[in-house]
PDB file of N, CA and C in Angstrom:
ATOM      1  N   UNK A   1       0.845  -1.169   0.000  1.00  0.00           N
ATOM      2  CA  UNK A   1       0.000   0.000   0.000  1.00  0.00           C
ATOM      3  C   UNK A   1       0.894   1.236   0.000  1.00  0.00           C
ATOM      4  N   UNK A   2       0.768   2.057  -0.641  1.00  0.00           N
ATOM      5  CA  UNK A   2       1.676   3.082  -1.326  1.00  0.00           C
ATOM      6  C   UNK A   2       1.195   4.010   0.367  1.00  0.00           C
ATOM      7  N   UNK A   3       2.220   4.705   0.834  1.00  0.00           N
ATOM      8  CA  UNK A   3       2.251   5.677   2.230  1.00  0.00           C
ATOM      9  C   UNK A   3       3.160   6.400   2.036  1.00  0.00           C
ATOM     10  N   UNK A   4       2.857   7.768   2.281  1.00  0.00           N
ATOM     11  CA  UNK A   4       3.525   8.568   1.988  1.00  0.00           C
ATOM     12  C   UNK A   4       3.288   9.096   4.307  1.00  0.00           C
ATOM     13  N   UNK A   5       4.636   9.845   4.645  1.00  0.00           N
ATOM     14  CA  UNK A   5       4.654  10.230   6.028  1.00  0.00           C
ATOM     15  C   UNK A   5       5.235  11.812   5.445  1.00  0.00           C
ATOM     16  N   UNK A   6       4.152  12.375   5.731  1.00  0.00           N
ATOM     17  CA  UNK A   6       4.520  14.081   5.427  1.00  0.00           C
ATOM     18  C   UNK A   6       4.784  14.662   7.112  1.00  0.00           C
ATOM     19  N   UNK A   7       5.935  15.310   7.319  1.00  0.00           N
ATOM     20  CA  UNK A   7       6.674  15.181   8.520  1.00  0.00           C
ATOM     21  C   UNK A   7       7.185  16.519   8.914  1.00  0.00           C
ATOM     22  N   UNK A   8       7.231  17.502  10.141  1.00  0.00           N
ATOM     23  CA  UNK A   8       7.000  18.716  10.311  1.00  0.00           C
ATOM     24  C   UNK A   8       8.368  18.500  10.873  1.00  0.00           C
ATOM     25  N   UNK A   9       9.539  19.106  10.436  1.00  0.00           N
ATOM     26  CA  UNK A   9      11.083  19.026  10.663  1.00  0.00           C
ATOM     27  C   UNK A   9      11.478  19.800  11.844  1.00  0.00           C
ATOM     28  N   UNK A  10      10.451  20.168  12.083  1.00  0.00           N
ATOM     29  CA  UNK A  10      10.732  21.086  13.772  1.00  0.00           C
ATOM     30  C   UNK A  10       9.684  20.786  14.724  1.00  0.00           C
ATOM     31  N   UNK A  11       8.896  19.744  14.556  1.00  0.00           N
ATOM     32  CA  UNK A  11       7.284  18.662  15.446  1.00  0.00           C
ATOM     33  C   UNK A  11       8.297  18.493  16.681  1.00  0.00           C
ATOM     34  N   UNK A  12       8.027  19.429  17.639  1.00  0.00           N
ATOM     35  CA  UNK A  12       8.519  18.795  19.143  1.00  0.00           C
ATOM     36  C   UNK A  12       7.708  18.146  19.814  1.00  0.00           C
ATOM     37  N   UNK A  13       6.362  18.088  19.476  1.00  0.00           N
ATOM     38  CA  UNK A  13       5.477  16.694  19.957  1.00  0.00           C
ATOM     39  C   UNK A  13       6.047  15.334  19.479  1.00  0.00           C
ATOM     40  N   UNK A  14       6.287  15.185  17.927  1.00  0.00           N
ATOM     41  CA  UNK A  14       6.978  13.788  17.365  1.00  0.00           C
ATOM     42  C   UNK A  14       7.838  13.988  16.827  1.00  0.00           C
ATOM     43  N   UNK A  15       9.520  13.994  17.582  1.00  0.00           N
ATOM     44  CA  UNK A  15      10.454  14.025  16.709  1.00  0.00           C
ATOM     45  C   UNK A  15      10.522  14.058  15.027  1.00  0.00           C
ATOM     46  N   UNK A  16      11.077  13.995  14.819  1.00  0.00           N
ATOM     47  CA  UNK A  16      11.568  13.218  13.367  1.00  0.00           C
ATOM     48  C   UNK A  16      11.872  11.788  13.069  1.00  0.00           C
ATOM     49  N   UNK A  17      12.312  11.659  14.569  1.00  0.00           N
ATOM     50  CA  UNK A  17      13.090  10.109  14.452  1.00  0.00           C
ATOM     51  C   UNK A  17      11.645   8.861  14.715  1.00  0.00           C
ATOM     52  N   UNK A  18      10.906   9.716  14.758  1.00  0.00           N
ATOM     53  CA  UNK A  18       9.755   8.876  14.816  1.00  0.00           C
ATOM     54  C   UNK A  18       9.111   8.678  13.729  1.00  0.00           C
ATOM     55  N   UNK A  19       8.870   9.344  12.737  1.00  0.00           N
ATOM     56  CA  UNK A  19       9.046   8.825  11.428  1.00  0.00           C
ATOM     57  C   UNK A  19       9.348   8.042  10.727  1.00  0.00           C
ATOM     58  N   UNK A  20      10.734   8.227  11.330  1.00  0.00           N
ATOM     59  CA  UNK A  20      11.709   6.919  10.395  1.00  0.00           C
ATOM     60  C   UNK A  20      11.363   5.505  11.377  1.00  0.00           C
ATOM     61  N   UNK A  21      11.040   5.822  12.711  1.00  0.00           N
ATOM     62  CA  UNK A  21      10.820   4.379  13.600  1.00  0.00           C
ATOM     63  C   UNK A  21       9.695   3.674  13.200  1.00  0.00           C
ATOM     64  N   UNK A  22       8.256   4.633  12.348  1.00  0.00           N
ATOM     65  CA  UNK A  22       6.738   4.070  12.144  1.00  0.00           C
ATOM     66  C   UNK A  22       7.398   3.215  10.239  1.00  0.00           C
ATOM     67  N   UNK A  23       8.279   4.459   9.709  1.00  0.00           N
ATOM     68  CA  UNK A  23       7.935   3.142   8.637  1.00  0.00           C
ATOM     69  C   UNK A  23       9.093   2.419   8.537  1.00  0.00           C
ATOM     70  N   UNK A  24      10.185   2.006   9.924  1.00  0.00           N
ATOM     71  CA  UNK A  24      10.723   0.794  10.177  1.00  0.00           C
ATOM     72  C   UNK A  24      10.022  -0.369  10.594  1.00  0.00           C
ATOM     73  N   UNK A  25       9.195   0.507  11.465  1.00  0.00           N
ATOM     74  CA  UNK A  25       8.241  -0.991  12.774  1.00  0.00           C
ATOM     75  C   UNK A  25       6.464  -1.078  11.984  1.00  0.00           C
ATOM     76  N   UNK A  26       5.853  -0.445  10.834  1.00  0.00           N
ATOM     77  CA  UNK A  26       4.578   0.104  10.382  1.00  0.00           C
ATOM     78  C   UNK A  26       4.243  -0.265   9.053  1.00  0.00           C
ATOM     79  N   UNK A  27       5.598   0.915   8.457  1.00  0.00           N
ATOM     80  CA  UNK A  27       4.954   1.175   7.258  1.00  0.00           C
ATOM     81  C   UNK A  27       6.453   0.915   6.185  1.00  0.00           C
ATOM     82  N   UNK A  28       6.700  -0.516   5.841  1.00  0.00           N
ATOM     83  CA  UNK A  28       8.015  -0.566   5.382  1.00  0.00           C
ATOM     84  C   UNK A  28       8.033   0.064   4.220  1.00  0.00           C
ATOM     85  N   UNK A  29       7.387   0.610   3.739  1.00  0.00           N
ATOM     86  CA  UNK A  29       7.228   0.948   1.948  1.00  0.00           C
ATOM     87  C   UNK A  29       7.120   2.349   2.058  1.00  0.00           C
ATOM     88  N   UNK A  30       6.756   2.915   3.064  1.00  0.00           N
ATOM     89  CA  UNK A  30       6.384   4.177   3.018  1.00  0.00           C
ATOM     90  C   UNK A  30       8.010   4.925   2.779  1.00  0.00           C
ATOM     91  N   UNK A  31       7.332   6.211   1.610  1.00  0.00           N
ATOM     92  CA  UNK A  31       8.175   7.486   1.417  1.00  0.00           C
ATOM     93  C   UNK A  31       7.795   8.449   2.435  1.00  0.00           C
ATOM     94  N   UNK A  32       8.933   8.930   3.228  1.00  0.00           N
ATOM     95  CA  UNK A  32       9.105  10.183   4.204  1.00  0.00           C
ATOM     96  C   UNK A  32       9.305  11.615   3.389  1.00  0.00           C
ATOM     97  N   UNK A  33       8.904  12.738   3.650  1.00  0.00           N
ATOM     98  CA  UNK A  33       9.049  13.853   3.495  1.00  0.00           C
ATOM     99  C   UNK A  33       9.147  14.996   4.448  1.00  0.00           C
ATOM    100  N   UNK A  34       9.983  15.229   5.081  1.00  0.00           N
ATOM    101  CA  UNK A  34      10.034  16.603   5.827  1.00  0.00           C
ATOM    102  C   UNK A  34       9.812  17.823   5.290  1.00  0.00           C
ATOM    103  N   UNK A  35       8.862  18.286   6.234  1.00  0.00           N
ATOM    104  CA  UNK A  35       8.594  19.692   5.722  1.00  0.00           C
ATOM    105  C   UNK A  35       9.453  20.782   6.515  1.00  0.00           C
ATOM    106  N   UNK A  36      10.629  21.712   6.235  1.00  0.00           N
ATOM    107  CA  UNK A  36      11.562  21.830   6.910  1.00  0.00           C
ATOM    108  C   UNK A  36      11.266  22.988   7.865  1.00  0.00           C
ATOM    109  N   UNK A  37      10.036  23.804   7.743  1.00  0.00           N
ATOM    110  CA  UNK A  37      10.149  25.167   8.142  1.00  0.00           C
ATOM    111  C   UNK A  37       8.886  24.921   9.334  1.00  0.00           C
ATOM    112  N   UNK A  38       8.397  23.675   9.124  1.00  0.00           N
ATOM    113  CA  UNK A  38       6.994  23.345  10.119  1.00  0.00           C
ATOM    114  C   UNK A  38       7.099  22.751  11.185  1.00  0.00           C
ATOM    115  N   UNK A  39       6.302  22.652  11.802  1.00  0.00           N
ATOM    116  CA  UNK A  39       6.074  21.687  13.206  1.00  0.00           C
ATOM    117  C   UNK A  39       5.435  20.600  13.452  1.00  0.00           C
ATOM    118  N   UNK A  40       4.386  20.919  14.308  1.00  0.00           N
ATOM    119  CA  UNK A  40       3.343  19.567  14.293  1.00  0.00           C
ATOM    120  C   UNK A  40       2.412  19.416  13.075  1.00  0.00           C
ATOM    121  N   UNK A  41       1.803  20.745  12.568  1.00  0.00           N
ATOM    122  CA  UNK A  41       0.902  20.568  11.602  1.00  0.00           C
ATOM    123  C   UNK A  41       1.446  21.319  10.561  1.00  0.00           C
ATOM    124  N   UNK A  42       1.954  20.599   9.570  1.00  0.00           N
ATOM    125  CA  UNK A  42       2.330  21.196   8.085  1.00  0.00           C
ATOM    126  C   UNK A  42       1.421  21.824   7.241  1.00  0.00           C
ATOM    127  N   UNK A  43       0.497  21.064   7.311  1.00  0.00           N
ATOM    128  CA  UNK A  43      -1.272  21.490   6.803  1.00  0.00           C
ATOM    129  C   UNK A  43      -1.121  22.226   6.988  1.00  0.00           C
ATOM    130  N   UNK A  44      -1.124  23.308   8.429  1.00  0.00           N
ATOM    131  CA  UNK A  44      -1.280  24.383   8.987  1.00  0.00           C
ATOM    132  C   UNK A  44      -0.741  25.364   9.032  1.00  0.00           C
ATOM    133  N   UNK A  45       0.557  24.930   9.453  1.00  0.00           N
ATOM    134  CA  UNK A  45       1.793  25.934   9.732  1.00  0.00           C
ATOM    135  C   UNK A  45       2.581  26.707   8.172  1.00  0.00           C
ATOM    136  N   UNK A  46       2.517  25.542   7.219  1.00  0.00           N
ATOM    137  CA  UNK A  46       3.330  25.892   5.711  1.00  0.00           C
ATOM    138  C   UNK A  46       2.186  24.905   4.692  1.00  0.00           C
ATOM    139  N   UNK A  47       1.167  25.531   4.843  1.00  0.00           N
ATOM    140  CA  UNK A  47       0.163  25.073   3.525  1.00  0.00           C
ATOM    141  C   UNK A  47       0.878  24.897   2.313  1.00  0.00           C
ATOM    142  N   UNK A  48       1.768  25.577   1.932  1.00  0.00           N
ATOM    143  CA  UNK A  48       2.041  25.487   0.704  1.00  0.00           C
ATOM    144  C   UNK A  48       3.299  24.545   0.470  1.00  0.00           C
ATOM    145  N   UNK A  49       4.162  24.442   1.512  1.00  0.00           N
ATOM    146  CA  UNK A  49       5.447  23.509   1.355  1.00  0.00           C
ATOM    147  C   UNK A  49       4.551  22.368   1.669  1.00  0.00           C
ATOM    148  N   UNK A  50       3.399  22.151   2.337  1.00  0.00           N
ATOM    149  CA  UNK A  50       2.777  20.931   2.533  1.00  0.00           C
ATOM    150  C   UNK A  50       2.317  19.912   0.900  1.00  0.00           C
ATOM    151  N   UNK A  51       2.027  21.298   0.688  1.00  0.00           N
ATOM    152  CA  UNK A  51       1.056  20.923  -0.726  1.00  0.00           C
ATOM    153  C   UNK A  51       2.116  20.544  -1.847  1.00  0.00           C
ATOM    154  N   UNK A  52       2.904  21.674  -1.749  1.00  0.00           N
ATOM    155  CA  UNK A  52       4.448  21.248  -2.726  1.00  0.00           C
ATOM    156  C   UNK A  52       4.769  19.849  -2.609  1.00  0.00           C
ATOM    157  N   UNK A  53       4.772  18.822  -1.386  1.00  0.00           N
ATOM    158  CA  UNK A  53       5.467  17.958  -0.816  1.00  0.00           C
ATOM    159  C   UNK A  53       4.141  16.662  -0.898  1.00  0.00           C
ATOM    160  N   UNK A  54       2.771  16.763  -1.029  1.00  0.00           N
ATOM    161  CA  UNK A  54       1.907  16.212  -1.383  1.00  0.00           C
ATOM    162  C   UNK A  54       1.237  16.084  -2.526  1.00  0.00           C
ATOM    163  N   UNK A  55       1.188  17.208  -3.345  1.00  0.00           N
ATOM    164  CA  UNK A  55       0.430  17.102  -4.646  1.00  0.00           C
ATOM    165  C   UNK A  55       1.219  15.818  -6.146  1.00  0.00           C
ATOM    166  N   UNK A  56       2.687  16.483  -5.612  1.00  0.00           N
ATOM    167  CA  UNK A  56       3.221  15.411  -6.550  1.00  0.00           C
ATOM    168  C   UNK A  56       3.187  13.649  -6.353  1.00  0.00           C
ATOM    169  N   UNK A  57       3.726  13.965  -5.164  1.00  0.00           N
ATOM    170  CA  UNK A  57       3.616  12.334  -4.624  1.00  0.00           C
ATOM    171  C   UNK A  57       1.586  11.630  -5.233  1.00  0.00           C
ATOM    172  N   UNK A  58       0.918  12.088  -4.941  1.00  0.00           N
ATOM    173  CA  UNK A  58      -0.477  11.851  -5.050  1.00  0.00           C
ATOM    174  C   UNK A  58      -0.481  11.427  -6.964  1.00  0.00           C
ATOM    175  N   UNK A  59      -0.002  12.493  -7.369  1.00  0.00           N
ATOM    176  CA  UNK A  59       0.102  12.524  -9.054  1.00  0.00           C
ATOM    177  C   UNK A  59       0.862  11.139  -9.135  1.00  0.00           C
ATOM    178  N   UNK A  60       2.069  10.987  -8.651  1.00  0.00           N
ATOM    179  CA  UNK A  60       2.581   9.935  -8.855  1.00  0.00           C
ATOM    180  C   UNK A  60       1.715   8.410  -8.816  1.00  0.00           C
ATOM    181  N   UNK A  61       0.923   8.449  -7.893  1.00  0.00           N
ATOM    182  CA  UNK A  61       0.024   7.350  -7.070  1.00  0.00           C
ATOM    183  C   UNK A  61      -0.914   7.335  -8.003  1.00  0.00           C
ATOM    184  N   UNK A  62      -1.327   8.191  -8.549  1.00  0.00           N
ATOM    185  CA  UNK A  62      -2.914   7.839  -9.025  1.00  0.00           C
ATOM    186  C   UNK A  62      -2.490   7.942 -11.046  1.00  0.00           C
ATOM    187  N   UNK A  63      -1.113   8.041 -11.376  1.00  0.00           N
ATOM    188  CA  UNK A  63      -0.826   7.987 -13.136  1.00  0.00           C
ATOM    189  C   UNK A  63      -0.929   6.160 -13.052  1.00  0.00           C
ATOM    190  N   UNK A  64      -1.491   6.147 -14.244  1.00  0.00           N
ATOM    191  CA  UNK A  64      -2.144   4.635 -14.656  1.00  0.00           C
ATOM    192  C   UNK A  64      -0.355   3.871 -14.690  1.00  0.00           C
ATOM    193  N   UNK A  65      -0.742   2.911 -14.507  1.00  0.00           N
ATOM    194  CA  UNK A  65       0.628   1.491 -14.181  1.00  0.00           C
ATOM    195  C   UNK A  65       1.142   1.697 -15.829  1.00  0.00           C
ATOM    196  N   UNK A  66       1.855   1.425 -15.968  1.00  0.00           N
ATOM    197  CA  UNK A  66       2.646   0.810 -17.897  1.00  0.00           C
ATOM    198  C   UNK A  66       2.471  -0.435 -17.330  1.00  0.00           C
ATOM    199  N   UNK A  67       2.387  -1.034 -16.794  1.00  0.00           N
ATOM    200  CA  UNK A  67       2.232  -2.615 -16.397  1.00  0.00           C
ATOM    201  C   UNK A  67       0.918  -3.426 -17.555  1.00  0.00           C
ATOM    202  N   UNK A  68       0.669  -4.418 -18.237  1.00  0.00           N
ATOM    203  CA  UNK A  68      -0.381  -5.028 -18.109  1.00  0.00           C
ATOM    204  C   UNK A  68      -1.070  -5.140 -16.829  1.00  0.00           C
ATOM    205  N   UNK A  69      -2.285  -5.485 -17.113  1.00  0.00           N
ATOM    206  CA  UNK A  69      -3.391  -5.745 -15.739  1.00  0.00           C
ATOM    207  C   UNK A  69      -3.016  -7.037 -15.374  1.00  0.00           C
ATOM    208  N   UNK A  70      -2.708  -8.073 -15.956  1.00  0.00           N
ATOM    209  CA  UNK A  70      -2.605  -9.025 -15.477  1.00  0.00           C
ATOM    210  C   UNK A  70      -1.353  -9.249 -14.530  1.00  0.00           C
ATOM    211  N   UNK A  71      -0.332  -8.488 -14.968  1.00  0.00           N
ATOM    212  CA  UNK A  71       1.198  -8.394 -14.491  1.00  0.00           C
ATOM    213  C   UNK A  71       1.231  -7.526 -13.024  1.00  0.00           C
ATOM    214  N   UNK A  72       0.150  -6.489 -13.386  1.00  0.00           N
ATOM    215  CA  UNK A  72       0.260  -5.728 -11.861  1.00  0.00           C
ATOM    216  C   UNK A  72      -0.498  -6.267 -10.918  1.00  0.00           C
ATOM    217  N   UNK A  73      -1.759  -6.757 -11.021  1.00  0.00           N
ATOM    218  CA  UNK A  73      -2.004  -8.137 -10.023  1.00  0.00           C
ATOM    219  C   UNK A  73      -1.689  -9.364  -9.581  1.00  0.00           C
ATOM    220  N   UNK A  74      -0.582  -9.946 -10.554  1.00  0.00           N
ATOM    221  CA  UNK A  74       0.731 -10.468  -9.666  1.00  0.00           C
ATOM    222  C   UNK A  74       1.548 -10.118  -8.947  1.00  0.00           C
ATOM    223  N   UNK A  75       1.940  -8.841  -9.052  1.00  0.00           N
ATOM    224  CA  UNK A  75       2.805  -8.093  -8.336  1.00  0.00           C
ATOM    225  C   UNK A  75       2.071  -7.647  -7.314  1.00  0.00           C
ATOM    226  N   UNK A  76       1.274  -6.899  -6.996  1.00  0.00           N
ATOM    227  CA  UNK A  76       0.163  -6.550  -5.745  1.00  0.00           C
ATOM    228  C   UNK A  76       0.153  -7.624  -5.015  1.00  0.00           C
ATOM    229  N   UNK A  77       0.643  -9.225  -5.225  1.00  0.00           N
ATOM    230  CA  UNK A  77      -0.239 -10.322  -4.022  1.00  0.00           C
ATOM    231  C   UNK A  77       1.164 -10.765  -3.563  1.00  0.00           C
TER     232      UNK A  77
END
């Protein structure tokens, strides 16, 4: 399952290093992104470095496979 961890590089509620601990012990596949100028809420604090740091990743996720259908539901199981 494709996870993306969008991550507030100055969050003194959740380190940083907690990030990297959820998609060691969580989310092994997941891509990390720090947002460098934010805190707890990136949403909030830097809407726009949030969005910079989400819109592409999302584009990435949702452009159709080059895979056959049959080939990418082997690969999915």
């Amino acid at each position: 399952m494709p996870t993306l961890l969008l991550w507030g590089a100055q969050d003194k509620s959740f380190p940083v290093w907690l990030a990297y601990r959820m998609k060691e012990t969580m989310f092994p596949h997941a891509e990390i992104r720090l947002i460098p100028e934010s805190g707890h809420c990136p949403f909030d604090e830097t809407p726009e470095a949030f969005c910079d740091a989400l819109l592409p990743w999302l584009d990435e996720q949702l452009r159709p496979s080059e895979q056959p259908a049959a080939q990418q539901q082997a690969s999915d199981h």
